[in-house]
C-alpha atoms as a PDB file:
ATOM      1  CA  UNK A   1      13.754  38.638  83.055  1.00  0.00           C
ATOM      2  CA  UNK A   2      11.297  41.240  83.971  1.00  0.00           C
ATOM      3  CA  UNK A   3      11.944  44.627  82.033  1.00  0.00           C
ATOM      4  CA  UNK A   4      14.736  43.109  79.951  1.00  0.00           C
ATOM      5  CA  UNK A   5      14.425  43.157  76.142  1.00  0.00           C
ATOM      6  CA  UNK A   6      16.939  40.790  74.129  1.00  0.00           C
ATOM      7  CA  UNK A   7      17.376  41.735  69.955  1.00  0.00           C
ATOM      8  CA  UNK A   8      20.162  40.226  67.924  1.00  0.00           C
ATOM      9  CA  UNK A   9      22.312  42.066  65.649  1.00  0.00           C
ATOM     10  CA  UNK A  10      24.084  41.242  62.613  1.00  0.00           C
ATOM     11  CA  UNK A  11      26.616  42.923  60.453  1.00  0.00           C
ATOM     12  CA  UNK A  12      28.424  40.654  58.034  1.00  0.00           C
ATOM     13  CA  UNK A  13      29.825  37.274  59.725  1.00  0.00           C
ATOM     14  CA  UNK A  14      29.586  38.523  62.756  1.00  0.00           C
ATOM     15  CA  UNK A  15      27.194  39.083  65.625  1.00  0.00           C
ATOM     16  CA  UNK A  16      25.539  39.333  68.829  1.00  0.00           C
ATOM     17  CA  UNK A  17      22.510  38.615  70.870  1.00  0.00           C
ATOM     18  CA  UNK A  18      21.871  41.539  73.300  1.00  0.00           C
ATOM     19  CA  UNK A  19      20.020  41.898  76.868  1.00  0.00           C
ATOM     20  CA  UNK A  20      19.119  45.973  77.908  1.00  0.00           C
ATOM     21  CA  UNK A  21      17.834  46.333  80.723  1.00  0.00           C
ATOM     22  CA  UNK A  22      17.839  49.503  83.409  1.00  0.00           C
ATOM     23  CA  UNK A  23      20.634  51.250  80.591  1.00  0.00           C
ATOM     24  CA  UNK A  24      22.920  47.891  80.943  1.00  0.00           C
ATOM     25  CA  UNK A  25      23.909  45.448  77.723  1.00  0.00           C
ATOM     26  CA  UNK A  26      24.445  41.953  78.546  1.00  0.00           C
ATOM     27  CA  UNK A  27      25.519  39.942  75.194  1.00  0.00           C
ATOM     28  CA  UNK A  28      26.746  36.301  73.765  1.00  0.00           C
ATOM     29  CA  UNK A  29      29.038  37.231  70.321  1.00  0.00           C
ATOM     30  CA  UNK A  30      28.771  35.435  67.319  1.00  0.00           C
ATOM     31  CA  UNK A  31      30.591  34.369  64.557  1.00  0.00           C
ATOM     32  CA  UNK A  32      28.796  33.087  61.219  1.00  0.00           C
ATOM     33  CA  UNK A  33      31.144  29.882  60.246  1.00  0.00           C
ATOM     34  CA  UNK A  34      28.671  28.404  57.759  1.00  0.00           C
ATOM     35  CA  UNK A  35      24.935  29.090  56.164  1.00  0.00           C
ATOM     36  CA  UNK A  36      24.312  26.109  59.115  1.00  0.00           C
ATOM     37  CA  UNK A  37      26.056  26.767  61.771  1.00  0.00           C
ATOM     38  CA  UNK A  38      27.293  30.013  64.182  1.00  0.00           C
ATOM     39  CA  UNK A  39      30.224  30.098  66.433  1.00  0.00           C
ATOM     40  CA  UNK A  40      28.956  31.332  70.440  1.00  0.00           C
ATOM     41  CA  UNK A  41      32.009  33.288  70.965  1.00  0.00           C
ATOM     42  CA  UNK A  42      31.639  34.906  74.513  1.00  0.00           C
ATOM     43  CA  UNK A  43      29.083  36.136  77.101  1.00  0.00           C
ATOM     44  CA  UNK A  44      29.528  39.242  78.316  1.00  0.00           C
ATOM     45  CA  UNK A  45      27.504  39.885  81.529  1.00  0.00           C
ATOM     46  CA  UNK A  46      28.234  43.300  82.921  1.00  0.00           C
ATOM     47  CA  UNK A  47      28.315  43.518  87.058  1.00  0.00           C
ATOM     48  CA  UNK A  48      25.229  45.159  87.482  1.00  0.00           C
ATOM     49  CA  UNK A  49      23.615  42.372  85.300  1.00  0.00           C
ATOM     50  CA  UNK A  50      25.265  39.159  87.312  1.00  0.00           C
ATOM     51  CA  UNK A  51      23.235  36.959  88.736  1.00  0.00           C
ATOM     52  CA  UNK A  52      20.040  37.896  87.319  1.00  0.00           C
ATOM     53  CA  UNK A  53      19.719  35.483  85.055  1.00  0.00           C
ATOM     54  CA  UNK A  54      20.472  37.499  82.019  1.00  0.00           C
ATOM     55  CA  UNK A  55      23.244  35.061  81.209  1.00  0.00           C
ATOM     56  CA  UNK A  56      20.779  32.353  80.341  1.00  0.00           C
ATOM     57  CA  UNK A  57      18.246  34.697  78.959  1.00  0.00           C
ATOM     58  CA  UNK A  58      20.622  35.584  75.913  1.00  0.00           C
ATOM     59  CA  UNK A  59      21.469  31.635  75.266  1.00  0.00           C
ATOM     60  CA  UNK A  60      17.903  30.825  75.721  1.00  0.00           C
ATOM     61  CA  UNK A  61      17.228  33.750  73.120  1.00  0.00           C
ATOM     62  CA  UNK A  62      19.929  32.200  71.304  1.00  0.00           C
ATOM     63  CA  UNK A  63      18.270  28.744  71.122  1.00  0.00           C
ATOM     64  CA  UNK A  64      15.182  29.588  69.975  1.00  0.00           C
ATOM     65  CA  UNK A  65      16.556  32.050  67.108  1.00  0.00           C
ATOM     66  CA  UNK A  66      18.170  29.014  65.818  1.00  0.00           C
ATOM     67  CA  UNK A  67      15.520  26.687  65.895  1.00  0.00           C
ATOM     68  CA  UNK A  68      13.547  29.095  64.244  1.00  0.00           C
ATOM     69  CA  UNK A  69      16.417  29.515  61.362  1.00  0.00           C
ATOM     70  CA  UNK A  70      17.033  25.504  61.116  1.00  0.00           C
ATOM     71  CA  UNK A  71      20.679  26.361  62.119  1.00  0.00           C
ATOM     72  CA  UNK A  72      23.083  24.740  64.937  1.00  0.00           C
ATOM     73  CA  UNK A  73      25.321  26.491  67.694  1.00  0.00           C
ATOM     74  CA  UNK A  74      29.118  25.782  68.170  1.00  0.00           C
ATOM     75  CA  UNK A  75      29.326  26.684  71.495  1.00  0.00           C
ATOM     76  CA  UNK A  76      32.941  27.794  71.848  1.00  0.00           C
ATOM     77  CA  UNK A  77      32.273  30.047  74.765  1.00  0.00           C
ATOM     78  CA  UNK A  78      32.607  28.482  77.806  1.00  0.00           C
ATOM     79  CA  UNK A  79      29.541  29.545  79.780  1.00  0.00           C
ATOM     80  CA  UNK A  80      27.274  28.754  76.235  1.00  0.00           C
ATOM     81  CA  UNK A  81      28.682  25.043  76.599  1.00  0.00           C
ATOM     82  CA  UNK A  82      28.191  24.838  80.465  1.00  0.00           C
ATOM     83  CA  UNK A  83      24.298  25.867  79.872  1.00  0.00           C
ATOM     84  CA  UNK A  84      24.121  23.741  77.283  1.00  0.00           C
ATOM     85  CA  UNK A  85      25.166  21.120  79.382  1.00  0.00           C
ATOM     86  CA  UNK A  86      22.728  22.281  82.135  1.00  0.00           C
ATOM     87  CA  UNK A  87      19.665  21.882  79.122  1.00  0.00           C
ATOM     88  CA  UNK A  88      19.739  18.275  77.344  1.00  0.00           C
ATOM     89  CA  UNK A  89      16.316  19.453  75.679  1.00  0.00           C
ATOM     90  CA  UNK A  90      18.528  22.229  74.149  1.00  0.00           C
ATOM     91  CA  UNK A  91      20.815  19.362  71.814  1.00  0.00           C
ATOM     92  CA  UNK A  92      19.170  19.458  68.652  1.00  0.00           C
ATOM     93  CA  UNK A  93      20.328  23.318  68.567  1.00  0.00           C
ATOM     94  CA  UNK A  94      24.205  22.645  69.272  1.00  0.00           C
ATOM     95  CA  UNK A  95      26.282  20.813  67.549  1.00  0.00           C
ATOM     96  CA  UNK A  96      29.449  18.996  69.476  1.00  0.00           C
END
């Protein structure tokens, strides 16, 4: 996503990755559930966002942060699970 930039946020157990782009957020929340796993919560895409791809930006973002950590993804969230789906070289960062 040209112009985007996606950061991730923490404060205690919970969190979120975040998409900004042209003054619009874009987010998937996060729960902490273990030192191994999170909990993909929702995806919040506002209108202006939609259909931009933004959506899979964040999970992709998502992916790779927990690669990188050696932790797995619950993906609770309905549109997390259906890109998921969508990605079978994504499995070894979810766990089902």
């Amino acid at each position: 996503m040209s112009g985007a930039v996606i950061s991730k946020e923490l404060d205690g157990s919970k969190g979120r990755y975040v998409l900004r782009r042209d003054g619009e957020e874009a987010e998937v929340t996060f729960s902490v559930a273990s030192p191994q796993t999170i909990i993909a919560d929702h995806t919040g895409v506002p209108e202006a966002l939609r259909g931009t791809g933004a959506g899979h930006a964040l999970v992709a973002f998502m992916v790779e942060d927990v690669r990188a950590q050696g932790i797995k993804i619950v993906p609770l969230c309905p549109f997390v699970n259906a890109e998921r789906r969508k990605h079978p070289d994504w499995a070894d960062a979810f766990q089902v």
